[in-house]
N, C-alpha and C. Protein backbone atom coordinates (compact mmCIF):
# COMPACT_ATOMS: atom_id res chain seq x y z
N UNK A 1 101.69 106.90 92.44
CA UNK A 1 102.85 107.21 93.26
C UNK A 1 102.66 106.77 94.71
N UNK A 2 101.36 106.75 95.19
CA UNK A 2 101.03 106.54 96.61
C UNK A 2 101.15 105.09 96.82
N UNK A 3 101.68 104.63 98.02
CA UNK A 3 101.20 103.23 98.17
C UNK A 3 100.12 103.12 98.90
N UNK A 4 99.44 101.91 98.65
CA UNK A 4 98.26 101.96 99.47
C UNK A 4 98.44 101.23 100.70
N UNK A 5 97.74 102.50 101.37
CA UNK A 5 97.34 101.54 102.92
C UNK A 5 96.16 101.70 103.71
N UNK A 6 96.34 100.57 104.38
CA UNK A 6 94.80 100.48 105.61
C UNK A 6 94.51 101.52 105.42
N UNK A 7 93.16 101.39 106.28
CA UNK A 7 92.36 102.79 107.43
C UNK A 7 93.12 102.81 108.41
N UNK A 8 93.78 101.83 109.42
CA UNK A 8 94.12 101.99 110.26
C UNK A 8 96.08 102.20 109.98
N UNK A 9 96.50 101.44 108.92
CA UNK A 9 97.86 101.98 108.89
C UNK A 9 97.67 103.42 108.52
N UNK A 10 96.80 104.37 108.11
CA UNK A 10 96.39 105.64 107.95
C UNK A 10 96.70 105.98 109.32
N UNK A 11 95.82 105.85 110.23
CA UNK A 11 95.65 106.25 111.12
C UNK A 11 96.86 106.35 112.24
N UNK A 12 97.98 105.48 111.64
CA UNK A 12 99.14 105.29 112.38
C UNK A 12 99.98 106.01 111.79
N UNK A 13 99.90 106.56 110.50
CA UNK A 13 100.61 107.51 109.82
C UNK A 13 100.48 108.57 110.55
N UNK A 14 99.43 109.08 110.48
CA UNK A 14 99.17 110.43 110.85
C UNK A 14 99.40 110.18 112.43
N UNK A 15 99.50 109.30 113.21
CA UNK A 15 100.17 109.29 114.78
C UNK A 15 100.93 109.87 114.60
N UNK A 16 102.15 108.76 113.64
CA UNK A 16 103.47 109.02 114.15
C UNK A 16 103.68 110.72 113.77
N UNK A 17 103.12 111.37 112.23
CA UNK A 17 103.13 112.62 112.01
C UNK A 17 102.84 113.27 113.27
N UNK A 18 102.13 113.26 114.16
CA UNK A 18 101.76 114.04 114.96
C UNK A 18 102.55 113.85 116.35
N UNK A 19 103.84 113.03 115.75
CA UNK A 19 104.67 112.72 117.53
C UNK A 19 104.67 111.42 118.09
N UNK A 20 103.54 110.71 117.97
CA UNK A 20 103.37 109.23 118.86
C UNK A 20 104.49 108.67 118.07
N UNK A 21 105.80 108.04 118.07
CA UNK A 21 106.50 107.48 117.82
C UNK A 21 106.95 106.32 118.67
N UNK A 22 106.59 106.14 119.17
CA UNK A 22 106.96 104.69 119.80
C UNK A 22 105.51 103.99 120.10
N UNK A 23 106.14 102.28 120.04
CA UNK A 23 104.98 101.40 119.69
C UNK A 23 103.83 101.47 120.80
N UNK A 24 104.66 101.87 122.05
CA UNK A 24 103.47 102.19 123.24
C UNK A 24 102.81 103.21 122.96
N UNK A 25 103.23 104.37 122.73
CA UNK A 25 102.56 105.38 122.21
C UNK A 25 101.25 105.45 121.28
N UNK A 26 101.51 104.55 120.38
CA UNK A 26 100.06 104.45 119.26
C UNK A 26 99.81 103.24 120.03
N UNK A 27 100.10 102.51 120.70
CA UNK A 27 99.15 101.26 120.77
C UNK A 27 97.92 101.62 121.68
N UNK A 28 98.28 102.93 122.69
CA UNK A 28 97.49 103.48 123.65
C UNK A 28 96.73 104.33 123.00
N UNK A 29 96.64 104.92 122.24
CA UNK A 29 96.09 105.63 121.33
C UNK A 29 95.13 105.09 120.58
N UNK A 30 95.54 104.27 119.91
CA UNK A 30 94.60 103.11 119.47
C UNK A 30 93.79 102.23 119.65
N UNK A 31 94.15 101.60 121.13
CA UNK A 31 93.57 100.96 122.26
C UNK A 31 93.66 99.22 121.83
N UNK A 32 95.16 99.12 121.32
CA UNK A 32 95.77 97.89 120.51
C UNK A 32 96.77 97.75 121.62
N UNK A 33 97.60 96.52 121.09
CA UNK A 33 98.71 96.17 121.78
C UNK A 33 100.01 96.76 121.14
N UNK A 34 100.99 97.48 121.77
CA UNK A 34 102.31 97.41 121.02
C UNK A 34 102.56 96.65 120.13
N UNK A 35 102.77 95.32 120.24
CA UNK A 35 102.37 94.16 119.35
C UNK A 35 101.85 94.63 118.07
N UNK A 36 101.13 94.77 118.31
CA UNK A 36 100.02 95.18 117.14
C UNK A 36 100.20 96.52 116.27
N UNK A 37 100.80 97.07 117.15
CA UNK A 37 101.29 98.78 116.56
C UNK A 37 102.56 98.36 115.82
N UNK A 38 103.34 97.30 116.90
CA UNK A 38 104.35 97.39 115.87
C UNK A 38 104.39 96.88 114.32
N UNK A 39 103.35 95.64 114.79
CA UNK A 39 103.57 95.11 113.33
C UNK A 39 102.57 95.97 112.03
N UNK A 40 101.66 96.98 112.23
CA UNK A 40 101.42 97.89 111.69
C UNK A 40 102.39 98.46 110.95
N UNK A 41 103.85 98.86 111.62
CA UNK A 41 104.70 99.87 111.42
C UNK A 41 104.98 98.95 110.68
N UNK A 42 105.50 97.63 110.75
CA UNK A 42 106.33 97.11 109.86
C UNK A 42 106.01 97.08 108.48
N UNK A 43 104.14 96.71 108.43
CA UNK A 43 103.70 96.73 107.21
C UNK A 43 103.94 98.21 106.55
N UNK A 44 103.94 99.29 107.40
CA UNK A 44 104.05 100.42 106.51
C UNK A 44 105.34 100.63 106.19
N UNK A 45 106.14 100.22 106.64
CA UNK A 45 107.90 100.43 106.06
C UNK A 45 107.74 99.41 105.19
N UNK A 46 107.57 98.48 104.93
CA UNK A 46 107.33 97.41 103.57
C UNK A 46 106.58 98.20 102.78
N UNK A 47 105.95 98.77 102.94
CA UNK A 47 104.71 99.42 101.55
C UNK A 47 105.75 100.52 100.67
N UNK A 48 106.24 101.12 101.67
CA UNK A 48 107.33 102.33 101.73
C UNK A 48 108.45 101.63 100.62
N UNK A 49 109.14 100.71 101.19
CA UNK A 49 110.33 100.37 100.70
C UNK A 49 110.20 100.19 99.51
N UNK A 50 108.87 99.65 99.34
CA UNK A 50 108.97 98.89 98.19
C UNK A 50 108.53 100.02 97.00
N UNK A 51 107.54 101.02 97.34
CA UNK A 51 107.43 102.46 96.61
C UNK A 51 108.45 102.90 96.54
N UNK A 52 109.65 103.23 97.27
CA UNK A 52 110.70 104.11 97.06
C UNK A 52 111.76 103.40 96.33
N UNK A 53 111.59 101.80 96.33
CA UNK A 53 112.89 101.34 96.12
C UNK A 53 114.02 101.28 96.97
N UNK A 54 113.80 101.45 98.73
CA UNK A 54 115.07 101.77 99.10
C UNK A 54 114.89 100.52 100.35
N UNK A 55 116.23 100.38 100.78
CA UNK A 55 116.35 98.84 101.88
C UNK A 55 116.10 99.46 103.23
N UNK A 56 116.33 101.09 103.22
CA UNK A 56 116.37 101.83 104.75
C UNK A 56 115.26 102.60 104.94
N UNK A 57 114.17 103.21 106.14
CA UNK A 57 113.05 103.44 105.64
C UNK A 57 113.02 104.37 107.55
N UNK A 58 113.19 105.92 107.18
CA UNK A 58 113.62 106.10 108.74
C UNK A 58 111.80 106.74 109.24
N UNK A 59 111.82 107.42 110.35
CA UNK A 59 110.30 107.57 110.68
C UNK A 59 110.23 108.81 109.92
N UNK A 60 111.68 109.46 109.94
CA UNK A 60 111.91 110.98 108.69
C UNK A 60 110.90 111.10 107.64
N UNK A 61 111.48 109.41 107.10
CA UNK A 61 110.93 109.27 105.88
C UNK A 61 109.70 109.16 106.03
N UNK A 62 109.07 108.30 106.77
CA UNK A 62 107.76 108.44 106.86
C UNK A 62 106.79 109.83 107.10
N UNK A 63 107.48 110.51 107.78
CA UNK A 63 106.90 111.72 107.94
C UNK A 63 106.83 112.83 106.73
N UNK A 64 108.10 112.74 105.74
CA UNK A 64 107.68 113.52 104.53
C UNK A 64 107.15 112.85 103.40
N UNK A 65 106.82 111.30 103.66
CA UNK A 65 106.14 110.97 102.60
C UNK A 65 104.62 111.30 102.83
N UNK A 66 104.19 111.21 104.29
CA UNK A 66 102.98 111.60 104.26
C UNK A 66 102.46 112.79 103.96
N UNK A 67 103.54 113.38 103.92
CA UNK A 67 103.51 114.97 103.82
C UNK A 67 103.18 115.25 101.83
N UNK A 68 103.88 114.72 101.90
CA UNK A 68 104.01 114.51 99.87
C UNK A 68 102.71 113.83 99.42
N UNK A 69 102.23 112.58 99.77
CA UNK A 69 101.15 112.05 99.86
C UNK A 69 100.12 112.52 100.10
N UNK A 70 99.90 113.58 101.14
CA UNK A 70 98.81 113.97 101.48
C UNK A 70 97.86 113.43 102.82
N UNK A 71 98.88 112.61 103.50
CA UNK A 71 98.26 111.94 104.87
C UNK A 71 98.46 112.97 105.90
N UNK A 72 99.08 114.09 105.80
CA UNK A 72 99.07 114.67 106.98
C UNK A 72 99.40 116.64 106.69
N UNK A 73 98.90 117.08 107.99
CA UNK A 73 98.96 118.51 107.46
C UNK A 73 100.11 119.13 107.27
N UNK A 74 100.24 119.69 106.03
CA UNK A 74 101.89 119.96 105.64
C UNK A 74 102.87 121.14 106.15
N UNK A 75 101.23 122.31 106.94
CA UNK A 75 101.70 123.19 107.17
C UNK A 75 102.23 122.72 108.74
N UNK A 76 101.77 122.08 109.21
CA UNK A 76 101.73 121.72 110.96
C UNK A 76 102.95 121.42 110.78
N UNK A 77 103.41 119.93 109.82
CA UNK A 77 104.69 119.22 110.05
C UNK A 77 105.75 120.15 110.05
N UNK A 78 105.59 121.31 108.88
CA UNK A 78 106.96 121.43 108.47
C UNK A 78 106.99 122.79 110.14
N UNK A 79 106.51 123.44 110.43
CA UNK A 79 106.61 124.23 111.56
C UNK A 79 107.45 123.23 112.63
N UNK A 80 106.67 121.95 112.71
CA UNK A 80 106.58 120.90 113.85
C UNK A 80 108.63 120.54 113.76
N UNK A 81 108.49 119.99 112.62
CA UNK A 81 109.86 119.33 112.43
C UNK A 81 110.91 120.58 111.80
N UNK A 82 110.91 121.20 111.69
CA UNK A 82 111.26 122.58 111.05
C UNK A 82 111.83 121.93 109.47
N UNK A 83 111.49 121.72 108.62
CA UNK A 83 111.23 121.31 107.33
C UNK A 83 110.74 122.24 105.95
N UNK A 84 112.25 123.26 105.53
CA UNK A 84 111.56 124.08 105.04
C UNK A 84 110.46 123.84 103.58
N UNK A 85 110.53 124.87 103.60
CA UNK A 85 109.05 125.03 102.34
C UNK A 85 109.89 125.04 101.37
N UNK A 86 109.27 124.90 100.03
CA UNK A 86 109.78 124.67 98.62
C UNK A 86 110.62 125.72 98.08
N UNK A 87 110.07 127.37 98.92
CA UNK A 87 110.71 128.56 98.32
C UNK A 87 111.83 129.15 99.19
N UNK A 88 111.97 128.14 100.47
CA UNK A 88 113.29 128.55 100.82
C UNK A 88 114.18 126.85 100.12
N UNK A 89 113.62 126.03 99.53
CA UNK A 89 114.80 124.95 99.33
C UNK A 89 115.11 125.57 97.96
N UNK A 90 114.39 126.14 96.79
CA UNK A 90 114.50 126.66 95.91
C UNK A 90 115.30 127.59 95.97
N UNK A 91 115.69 128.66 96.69
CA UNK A 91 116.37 130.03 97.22
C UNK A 91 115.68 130.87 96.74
N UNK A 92 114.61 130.83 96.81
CA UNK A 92 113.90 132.13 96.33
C UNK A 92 113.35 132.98 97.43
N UNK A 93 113.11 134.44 97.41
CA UNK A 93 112.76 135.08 98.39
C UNK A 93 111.65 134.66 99.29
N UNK A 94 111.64 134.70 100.53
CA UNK A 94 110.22 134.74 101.46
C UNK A 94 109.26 135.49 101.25
């Protein structure tokens, strides 16, 4: 189910999970060029698209696939992005 990626498109996953969303943002982080961050991103929306099947690929998405995947901490995100848990999408009690 996972697509595979780098160490370092890893490492840009879990950026953007953690907020760095823009290409300056991880490129400083990284100690790369925007340039370089971006075309990172691009490869990971191609890896994406092509796992999901879909032509549109938002940073949303990226953020709950890593979440589903296992690239990033699930409890942090969903607090972070307010993204509920399975037993309130289910309707089941808290």
């Amino acid at each position: 189910m996972t697509a595979i990626f780098t160490s370092r498109e890893q490492d840009i996953i879990r950026m953007v999970c953690d907020g760095k969303f823009s290409d300056k943002d991880l490129a400083c982080a990284l100690n790369i060029s925007p340039d370089t961050a971006s075309r990172h991103l691009y490869h990971i929306y191609n890896k994406l698209r092509d796992q999901l099947g879909t032509n549109e690929i938002t940073r949303m998405d990226l953020v709950i696939y890593a979440m589903l995947a296992g690239y990033a901490d699930t409890h942090k995100l969903r607090a972070k992005y307010a993204i509920p848990d399975e037993r309130m999408m289910a309707g089941a009690p808290l």
